[in-house]
PDB file of N, CA and C in Angstrom:
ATOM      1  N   UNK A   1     119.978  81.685  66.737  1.00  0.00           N
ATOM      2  CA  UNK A   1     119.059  82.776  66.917  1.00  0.00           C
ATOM      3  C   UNK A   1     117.880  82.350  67.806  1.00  0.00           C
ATOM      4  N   UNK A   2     117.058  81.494  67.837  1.00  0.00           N
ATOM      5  CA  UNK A   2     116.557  80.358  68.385  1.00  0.00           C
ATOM      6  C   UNK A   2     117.316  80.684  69.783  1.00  0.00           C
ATOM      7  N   UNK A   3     118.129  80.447  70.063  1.00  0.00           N
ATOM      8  CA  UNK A   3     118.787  80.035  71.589  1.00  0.00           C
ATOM      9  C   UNK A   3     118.115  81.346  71.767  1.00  0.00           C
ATOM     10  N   UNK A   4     118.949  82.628  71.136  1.00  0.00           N
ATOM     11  CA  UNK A   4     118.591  83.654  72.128  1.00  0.00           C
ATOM     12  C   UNK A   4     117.393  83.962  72.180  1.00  0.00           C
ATOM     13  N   UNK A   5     116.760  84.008  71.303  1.00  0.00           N
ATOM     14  CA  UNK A   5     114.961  84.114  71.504  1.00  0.00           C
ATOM     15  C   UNK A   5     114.946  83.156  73.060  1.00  0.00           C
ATOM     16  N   UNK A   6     114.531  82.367  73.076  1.00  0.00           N
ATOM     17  CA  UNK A   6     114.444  81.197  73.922  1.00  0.00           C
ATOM     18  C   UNK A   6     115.252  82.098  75.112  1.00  0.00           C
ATOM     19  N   UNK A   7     116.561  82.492  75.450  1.00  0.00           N
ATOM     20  CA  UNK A   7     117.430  82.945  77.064  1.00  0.00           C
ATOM     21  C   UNK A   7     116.205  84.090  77.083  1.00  0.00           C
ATOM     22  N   UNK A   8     116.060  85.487  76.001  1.00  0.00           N
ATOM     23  CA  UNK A   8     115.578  86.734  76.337  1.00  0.00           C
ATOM     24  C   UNK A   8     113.903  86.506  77.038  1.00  0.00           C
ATOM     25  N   UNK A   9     113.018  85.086  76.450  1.00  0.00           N
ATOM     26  CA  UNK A   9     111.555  85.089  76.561  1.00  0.00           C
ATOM     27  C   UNK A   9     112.024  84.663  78.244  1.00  0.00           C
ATOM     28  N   UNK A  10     112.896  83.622  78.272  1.00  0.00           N
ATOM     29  CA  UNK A  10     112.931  83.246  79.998  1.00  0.00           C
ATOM     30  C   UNK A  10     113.599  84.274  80.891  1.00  0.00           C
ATOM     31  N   UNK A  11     113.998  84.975  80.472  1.00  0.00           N
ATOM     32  CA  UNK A  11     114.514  86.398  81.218  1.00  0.00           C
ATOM     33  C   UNK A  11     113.135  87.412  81.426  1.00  0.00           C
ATOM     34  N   UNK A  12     112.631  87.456  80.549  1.00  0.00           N
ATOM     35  CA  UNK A  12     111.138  88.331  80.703  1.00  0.00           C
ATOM     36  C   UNK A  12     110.271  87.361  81.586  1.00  0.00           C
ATOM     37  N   UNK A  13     109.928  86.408  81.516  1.00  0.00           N
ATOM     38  CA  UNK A  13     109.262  85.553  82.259  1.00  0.00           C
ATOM     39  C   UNK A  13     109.683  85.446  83.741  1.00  0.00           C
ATOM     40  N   UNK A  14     110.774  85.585  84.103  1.00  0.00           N
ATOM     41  CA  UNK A  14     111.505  85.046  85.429  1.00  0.00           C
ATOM     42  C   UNK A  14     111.362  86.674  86.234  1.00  0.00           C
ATOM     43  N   UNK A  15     111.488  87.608  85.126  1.00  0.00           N
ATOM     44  CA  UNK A  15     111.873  89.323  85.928  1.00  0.00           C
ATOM     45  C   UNK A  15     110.178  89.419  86.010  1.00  0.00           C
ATOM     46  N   UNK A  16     109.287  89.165  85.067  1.00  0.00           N
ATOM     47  CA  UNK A  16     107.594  89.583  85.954  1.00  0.00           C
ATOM     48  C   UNK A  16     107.074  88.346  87.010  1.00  0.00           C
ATOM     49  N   UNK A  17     107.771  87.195  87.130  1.00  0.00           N
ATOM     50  CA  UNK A  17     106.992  86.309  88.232  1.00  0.00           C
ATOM     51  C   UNK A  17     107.894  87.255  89.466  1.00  0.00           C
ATOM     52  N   UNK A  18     109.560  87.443  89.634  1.00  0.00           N
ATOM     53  CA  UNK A  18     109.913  88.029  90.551  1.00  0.00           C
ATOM     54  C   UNK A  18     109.539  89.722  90.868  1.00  0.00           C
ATOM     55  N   UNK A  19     108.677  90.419  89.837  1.00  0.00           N
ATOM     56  CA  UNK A  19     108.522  91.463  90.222  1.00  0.00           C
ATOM     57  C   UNK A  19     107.013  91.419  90.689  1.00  0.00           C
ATOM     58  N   UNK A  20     106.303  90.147  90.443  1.00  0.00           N
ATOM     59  CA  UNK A  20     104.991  89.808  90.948  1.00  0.00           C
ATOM     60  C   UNK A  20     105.152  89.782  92.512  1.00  0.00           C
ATOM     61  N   UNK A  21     106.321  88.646  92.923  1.00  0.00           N
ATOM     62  CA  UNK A  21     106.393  88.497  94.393  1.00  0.00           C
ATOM     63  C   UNK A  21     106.753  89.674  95.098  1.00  0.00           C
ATOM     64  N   UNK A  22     107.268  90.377  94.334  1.00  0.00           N
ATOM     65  CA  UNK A  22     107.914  91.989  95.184  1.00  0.00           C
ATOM     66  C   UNK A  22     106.872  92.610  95.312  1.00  0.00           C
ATOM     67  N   UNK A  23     105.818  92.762  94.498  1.00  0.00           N
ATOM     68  CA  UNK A  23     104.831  93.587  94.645  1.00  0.00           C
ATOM     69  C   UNK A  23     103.815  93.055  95.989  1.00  0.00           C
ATOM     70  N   UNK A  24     103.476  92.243  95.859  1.00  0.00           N
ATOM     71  CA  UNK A  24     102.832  91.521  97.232  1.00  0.00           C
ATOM     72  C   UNK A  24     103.405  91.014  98.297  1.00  0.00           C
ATOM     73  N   UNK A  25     103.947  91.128  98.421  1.00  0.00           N
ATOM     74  CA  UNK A  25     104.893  90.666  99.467  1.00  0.00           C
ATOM     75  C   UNK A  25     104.734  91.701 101.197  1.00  0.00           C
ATOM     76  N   UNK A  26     103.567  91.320 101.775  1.00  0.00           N
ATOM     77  CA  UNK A  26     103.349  92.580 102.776  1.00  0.00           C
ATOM     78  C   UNK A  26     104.315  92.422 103.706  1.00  0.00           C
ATOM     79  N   UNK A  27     104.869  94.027 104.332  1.00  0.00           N
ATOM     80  CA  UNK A  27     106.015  93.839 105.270  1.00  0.00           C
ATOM     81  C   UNK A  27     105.686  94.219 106.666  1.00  0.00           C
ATOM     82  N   UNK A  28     105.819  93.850 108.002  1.00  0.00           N
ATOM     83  CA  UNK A  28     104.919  94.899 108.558  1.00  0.00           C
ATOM     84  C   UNK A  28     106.204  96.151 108.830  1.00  0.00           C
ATOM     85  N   UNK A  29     105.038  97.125 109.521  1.00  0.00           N
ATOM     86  CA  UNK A  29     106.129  98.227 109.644  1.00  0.00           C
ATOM     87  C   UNK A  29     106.515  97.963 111.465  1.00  0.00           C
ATOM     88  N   UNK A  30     107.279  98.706 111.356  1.00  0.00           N
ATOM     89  CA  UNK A  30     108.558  98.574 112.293  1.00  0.00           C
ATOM     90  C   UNK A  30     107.901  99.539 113.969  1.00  0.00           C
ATOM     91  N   UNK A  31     107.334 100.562 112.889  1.00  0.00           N
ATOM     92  CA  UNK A  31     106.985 101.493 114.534  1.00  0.00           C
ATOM     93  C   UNK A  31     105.052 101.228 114.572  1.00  0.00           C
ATOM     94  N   UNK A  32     104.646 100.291 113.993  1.00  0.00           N
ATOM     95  CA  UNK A  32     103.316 100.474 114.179  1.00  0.00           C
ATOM     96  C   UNK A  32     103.164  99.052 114.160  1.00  0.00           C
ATOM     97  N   UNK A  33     102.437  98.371 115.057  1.00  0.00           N
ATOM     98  CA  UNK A  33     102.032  96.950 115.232  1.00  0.00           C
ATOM     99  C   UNK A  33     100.786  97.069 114.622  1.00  0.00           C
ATOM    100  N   UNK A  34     100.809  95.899 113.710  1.00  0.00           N
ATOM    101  CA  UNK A  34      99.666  95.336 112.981  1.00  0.00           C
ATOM    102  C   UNK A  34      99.701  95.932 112.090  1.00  0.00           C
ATOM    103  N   UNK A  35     100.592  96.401 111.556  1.00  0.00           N
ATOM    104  CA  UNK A  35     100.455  97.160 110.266  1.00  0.00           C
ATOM    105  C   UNK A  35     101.233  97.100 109.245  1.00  0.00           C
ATOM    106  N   UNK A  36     100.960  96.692 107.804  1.00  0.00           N
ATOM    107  CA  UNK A  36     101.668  96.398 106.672  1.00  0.00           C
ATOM    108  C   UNK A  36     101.897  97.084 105.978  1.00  0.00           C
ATOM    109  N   UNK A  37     103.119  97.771 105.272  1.00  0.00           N
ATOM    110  CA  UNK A  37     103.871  98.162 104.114  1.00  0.00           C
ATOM    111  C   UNK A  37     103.806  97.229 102.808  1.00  0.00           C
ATOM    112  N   UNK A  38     103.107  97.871 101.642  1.00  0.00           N
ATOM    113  CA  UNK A  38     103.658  96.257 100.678  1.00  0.00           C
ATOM    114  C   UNK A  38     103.102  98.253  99.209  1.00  0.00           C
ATOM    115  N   UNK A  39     104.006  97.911  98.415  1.00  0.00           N
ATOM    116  CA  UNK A  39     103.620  98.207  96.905  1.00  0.00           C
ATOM    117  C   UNK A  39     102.596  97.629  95.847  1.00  0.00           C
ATOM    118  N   UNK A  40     102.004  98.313  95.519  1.00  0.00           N
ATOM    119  CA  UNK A  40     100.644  97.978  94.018  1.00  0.00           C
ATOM    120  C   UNK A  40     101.652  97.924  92.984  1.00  0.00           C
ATOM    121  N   UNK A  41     101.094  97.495  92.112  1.00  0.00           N
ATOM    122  CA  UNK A  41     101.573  97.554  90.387  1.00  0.00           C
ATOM    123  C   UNK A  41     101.830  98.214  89.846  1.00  0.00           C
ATOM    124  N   UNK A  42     102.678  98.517  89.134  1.00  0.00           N
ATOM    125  CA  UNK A  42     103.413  99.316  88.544  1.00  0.00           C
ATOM    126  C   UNK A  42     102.009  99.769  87.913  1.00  0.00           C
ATOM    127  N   UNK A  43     102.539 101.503  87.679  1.00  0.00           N
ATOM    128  CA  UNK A  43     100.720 101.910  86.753  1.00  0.00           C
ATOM    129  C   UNK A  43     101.146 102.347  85.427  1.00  0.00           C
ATOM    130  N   UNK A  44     100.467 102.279  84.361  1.00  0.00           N
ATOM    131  CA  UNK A  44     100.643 102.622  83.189  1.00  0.00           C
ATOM    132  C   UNK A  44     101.508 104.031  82.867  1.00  0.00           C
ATOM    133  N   UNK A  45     101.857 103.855  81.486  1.00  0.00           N
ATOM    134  CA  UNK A  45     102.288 105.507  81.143  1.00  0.00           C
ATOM    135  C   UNK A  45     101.206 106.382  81.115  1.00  0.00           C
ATOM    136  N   UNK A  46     101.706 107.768  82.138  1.00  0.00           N
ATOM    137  CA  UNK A  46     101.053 108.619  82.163  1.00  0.00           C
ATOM    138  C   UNK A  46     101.559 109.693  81.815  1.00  0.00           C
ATOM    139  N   UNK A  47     101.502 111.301  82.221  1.00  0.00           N
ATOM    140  CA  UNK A  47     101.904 112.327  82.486  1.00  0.00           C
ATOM    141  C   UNK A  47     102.848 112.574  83.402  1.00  0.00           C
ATOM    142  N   UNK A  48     102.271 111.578  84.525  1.00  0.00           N
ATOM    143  CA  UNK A  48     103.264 111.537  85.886  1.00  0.00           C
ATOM    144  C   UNK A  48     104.237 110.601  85.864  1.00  0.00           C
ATOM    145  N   UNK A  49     104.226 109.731  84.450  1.00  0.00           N
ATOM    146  CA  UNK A  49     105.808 108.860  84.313  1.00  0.00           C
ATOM    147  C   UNK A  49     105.134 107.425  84.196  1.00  0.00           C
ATOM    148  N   UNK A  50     105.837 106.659  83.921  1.00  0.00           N
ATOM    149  CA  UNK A  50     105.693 105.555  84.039  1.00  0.00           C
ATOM    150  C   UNK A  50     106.336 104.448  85.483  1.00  0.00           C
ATOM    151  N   UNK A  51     105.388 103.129  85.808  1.00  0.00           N
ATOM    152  CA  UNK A  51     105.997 102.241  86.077  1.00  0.00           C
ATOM    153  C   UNK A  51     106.240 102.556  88.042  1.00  0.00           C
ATOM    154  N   UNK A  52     105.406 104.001  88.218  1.00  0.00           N
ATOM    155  CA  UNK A  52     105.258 104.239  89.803  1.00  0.00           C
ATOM    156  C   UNK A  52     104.240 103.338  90.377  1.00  0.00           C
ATOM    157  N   UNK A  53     104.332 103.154  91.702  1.00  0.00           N
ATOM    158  CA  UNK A  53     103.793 102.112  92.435  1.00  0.00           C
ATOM    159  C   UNK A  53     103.484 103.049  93.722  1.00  0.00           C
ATOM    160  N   UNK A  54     102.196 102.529  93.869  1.00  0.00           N
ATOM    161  CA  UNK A  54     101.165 103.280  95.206  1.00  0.00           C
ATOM    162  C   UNK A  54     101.938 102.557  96.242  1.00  0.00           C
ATOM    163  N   UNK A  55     102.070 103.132  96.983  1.00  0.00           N
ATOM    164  CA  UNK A  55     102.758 102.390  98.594  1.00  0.00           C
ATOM    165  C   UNK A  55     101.528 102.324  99.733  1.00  0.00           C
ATOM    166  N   UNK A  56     101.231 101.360  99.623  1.00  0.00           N
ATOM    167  CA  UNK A  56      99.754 100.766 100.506  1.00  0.00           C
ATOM    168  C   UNK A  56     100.142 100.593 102.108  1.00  0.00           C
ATOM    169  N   UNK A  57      99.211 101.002 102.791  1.00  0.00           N
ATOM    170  CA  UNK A  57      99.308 100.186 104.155  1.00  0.00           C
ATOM    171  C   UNK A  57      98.191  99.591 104.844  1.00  0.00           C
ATOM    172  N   UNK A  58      98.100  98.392 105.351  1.00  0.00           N
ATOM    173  CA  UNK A  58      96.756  97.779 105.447  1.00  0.00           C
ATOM    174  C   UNK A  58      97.216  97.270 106.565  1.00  0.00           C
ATOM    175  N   UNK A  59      95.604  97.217 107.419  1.00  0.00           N
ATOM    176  CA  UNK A  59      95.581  96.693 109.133  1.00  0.00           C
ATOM    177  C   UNK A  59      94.505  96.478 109.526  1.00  0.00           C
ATOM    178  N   UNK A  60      94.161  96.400 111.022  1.00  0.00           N
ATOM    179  CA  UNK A  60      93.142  96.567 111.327  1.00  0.00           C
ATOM    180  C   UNK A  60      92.996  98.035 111.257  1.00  0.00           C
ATOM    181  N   UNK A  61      91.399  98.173 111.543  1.00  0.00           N
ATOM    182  CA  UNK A  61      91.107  99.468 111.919  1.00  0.00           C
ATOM    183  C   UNK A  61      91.674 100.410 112.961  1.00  0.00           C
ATOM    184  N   UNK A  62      91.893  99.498 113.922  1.00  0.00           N
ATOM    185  CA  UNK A  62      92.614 100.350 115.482  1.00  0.00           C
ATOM    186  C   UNK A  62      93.950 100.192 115.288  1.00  0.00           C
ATOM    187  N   UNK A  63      94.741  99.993 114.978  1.00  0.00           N
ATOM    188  CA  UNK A  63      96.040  99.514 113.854  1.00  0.00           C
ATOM    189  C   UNK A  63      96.315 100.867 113.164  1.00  0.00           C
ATOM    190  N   UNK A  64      94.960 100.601 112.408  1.00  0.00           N
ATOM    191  CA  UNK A  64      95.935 101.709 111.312  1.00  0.00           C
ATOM    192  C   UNK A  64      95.187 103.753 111.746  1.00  0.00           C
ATOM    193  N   UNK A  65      94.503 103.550 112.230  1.00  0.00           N
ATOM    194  CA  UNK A  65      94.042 104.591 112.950  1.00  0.00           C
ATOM    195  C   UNK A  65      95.314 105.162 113.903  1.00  0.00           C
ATOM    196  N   UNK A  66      95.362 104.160 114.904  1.00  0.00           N
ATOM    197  CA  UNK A  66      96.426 104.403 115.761  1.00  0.00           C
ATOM    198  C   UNK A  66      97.773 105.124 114.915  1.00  0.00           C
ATOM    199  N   UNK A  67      98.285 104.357 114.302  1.00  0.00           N
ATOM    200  CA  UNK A  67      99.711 104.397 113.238  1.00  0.00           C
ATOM    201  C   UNK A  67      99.297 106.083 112.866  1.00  0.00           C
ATOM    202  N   UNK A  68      98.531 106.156 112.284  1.00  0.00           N
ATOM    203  CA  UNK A  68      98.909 107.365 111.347  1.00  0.00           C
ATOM    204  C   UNK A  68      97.655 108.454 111.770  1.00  0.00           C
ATOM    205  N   UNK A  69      97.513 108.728 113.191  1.00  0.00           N
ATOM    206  CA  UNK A  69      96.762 109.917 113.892  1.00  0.00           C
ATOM    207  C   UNK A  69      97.259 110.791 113.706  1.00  0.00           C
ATOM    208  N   UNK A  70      98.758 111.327 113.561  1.00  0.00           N
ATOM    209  CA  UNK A  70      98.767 112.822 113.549  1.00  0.00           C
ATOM    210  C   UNK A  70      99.914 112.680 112.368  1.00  0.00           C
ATOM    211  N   UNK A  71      99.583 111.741 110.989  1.00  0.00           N
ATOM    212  CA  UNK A  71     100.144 112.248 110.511  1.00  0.00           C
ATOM    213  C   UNK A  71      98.963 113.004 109.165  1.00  0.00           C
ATOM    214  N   UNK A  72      99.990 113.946 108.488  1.00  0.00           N
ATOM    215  CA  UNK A  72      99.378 114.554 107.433  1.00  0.00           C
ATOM    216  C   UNK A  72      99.343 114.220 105.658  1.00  0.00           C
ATOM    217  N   UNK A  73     100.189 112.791 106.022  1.00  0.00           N
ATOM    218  CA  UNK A  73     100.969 112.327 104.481  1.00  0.00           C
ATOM    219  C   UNK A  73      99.588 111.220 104.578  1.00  0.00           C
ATOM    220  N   UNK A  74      98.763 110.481 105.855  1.00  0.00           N
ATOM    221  CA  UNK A  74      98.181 109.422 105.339  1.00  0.00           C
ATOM    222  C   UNK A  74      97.182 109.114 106.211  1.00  0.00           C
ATOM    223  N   UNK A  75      95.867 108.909 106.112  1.00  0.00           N
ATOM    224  CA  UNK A  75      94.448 108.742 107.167  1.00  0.00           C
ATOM    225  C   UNK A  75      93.896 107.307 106.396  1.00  0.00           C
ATOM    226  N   UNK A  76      93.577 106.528 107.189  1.00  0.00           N
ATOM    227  CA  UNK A  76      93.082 105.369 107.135  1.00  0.00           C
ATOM    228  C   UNK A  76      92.000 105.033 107.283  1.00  0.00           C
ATOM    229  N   UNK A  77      91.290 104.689 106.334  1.00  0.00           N
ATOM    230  CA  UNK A  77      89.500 104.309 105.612  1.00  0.00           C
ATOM    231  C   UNK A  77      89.351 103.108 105.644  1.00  0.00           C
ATOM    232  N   UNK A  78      88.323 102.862 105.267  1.00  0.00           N
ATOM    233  CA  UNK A  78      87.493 101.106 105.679  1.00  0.00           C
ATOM    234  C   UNK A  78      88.249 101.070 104.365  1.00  0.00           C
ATOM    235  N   UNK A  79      88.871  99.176 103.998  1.00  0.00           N
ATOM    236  CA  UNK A  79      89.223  98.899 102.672  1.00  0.00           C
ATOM    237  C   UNK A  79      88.176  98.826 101.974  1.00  0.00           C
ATOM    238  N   UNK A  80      86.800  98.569 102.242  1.00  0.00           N
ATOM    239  CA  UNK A  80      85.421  98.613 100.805  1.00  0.00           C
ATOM    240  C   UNK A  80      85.560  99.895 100.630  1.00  0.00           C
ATOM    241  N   UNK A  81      85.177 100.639 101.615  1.00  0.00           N
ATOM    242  CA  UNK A  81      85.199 102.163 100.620  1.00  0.00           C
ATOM    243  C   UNK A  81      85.995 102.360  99.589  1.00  0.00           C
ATOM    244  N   UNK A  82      86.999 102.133  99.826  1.00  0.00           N
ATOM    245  CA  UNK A  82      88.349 102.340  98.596  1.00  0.00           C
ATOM    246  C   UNK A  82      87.884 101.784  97.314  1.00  0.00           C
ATOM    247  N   UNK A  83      87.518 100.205  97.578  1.00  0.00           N
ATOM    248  CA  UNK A  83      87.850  99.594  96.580  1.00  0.00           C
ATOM    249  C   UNK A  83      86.261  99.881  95.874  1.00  0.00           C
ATOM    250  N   UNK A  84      85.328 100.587  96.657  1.00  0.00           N
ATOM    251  CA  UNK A  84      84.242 100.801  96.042  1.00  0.00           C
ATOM    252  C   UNK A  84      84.115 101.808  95.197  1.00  0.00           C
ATOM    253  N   UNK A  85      85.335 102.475  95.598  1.00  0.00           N
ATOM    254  CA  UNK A  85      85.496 104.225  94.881  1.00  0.00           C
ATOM    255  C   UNK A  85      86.018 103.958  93.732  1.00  0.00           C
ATOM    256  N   UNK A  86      86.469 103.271  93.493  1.00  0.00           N
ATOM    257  CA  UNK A  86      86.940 102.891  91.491  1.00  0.00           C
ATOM    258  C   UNK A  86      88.582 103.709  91.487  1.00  0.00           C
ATOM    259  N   UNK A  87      89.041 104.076  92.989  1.00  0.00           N
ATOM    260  CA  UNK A  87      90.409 105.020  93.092  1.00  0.00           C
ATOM    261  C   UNK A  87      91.419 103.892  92.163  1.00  0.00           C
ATOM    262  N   UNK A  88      91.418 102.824  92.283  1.00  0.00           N
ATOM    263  CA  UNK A  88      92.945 101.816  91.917  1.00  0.00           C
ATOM    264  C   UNK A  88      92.459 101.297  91.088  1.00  0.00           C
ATOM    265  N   UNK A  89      93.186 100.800  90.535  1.00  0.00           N
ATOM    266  CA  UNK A  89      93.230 100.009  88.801  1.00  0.00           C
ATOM    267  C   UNK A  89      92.939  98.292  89.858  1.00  0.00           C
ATOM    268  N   UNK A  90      92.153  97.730  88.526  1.00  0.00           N
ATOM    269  CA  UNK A  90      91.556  96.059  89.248  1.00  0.00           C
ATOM    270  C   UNK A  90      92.497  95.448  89.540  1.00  0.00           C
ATOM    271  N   UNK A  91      94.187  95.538  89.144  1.00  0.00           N
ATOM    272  CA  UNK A  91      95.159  94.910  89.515  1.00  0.00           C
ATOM    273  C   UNK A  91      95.235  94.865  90.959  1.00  0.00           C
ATOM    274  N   UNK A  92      95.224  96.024  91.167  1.00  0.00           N
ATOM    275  CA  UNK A  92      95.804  96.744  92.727  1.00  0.00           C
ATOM    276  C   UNK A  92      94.358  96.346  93.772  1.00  0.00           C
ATOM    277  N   UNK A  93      93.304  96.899  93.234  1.00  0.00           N
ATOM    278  CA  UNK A  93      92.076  96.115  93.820  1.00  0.00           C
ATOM    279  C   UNK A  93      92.284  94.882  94.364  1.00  0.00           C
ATOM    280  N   UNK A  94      92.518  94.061  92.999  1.00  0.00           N
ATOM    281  CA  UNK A  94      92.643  92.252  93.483  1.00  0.00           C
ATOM    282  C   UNK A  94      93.737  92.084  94.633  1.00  0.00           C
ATOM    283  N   UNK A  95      95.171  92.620  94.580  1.00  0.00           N
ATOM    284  CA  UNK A  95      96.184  92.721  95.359  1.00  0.00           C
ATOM    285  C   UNK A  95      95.438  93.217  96.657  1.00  0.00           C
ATOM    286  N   UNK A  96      94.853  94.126  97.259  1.00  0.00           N
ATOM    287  CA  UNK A  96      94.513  94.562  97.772  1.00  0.00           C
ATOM    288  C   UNK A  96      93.740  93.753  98.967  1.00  0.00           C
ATOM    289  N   UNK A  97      92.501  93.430  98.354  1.00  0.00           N
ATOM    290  CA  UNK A  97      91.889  92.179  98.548  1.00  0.00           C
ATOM    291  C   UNK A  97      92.421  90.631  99.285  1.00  0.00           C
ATOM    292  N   UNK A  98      93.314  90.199  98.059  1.00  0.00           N
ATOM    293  CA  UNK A  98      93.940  88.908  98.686  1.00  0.00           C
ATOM    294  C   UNK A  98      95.217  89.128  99.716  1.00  0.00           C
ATOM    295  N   UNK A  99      95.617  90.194  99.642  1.00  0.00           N
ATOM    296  CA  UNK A  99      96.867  90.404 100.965  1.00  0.00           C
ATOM    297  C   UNK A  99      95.590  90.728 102.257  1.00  0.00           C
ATOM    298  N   UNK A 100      94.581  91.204 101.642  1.00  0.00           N
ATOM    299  CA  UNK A 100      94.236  90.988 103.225  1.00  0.00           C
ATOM    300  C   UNK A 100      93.351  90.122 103.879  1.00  0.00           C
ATOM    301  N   UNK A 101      92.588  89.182 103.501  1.00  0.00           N
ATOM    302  CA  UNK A 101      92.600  87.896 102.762  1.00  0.00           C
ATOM    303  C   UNK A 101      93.700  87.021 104.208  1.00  0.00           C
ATOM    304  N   UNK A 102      94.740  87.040 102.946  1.00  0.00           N
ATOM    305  CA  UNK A 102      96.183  86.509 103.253  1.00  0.00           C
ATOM    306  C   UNK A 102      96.749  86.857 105.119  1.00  0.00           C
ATOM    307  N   UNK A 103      96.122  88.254 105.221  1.00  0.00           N
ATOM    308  CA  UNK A 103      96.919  88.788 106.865  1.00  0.00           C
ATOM    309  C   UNK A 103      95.526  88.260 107.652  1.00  0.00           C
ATOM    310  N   UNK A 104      94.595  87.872 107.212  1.00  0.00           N
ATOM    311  CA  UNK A 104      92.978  87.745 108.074  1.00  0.00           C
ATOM    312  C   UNK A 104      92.657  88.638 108.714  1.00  0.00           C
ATOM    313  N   UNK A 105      92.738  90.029 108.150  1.00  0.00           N
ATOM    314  CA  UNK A 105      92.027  91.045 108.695  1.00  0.00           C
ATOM    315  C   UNK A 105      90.606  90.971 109.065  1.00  0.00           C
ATOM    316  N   UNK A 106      90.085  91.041 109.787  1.00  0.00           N
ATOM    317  CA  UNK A 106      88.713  90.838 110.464  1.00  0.00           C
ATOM    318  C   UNK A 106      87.801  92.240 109.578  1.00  0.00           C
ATOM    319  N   UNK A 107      88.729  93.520 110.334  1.00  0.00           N
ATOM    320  CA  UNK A 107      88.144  95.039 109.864  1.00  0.00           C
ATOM    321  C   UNK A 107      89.442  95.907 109.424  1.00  0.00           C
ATOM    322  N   UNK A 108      89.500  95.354 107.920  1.00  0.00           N
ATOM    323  CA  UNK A 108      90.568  95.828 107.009  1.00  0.00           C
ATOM    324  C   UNK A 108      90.545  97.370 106.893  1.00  0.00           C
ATOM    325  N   UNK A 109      91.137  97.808 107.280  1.00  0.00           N
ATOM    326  CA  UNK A 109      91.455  99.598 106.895  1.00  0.00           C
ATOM    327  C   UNK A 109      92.877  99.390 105.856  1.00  0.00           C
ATOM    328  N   UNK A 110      92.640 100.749 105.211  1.00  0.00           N
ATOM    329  CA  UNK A 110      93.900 101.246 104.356  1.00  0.00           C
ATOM    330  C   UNK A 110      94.443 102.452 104.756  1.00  0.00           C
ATOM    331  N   UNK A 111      95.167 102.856 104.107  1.00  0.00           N
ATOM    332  CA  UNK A 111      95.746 103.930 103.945  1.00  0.00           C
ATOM    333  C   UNK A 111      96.939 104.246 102.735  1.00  0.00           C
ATOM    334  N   UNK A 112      97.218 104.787 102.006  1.00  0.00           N
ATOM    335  CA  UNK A 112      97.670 105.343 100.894  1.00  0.00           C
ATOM    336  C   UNK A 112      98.793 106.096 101.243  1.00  0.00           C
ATOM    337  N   UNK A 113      99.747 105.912 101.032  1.00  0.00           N
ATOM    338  CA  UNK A 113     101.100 106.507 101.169  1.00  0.00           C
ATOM    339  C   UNK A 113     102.030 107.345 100.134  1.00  0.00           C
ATOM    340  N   UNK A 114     100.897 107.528  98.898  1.00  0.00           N
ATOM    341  CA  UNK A 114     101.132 108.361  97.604  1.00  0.00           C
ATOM    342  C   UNK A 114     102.180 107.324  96.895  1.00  0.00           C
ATOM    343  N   UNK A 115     102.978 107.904  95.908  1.00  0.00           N
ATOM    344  CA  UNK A 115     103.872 106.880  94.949  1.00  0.00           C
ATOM    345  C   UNK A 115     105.170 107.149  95.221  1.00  0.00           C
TER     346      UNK A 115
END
């Protein structure tokens, strides 16, 4: 009984370090230079379901301006504003932060791509 306690705790352990790296893991996108695709944290149970993830995109400012001018799904803000607005849970904040950090954004913009 022991054993399996012991396989199921390293199965839970191994599926949140690999769903840690999935979550940060910035990609860039394909039709917009300088610009990253990466998922936030899974968000609590809500009304709207459990376990959805914000789809982030982070760049420079002229980056992400450029990328998403005429679209209507996503407009791109300074990253302090965001993270000053209390919009994301501190998980997604911190993520937020160290991926861009991590890309050395000089003048970090976001943009929000809904869940």
């Amino acid at each position: 009984m022991s054993f399996l306690r012991s396989c199921i705790s390293n199965l839970l352990l191994l599926s949140a370090i690999t769903n840690t790296a999935a979550i940060a893991e910035a990609q860039p996108m394909k039709n917009c230079d300088g610009v990253y695709e990466f998922y936030g944290h899974p968000s609590p149970a809500s009304d709207r379901g459990s376990g959805l993830r914000i789809l982030f995109y982070l760049g420079e400012r002229l980056n992400i301006l450029q990328c998403f001018k005429n679209s209507r799904v996503a407009t791109g803000e300074p990253l302090h504003e965001q993270l000053n607005s209390g919009r994301y849970s501190q998980k997604d904040e911190q993520l937020l932060r160290t991926t861009a950090i991590q890309l050395d954004l000089k003048n970090p913009y976001i943009a929000n791509g809904g869940i």
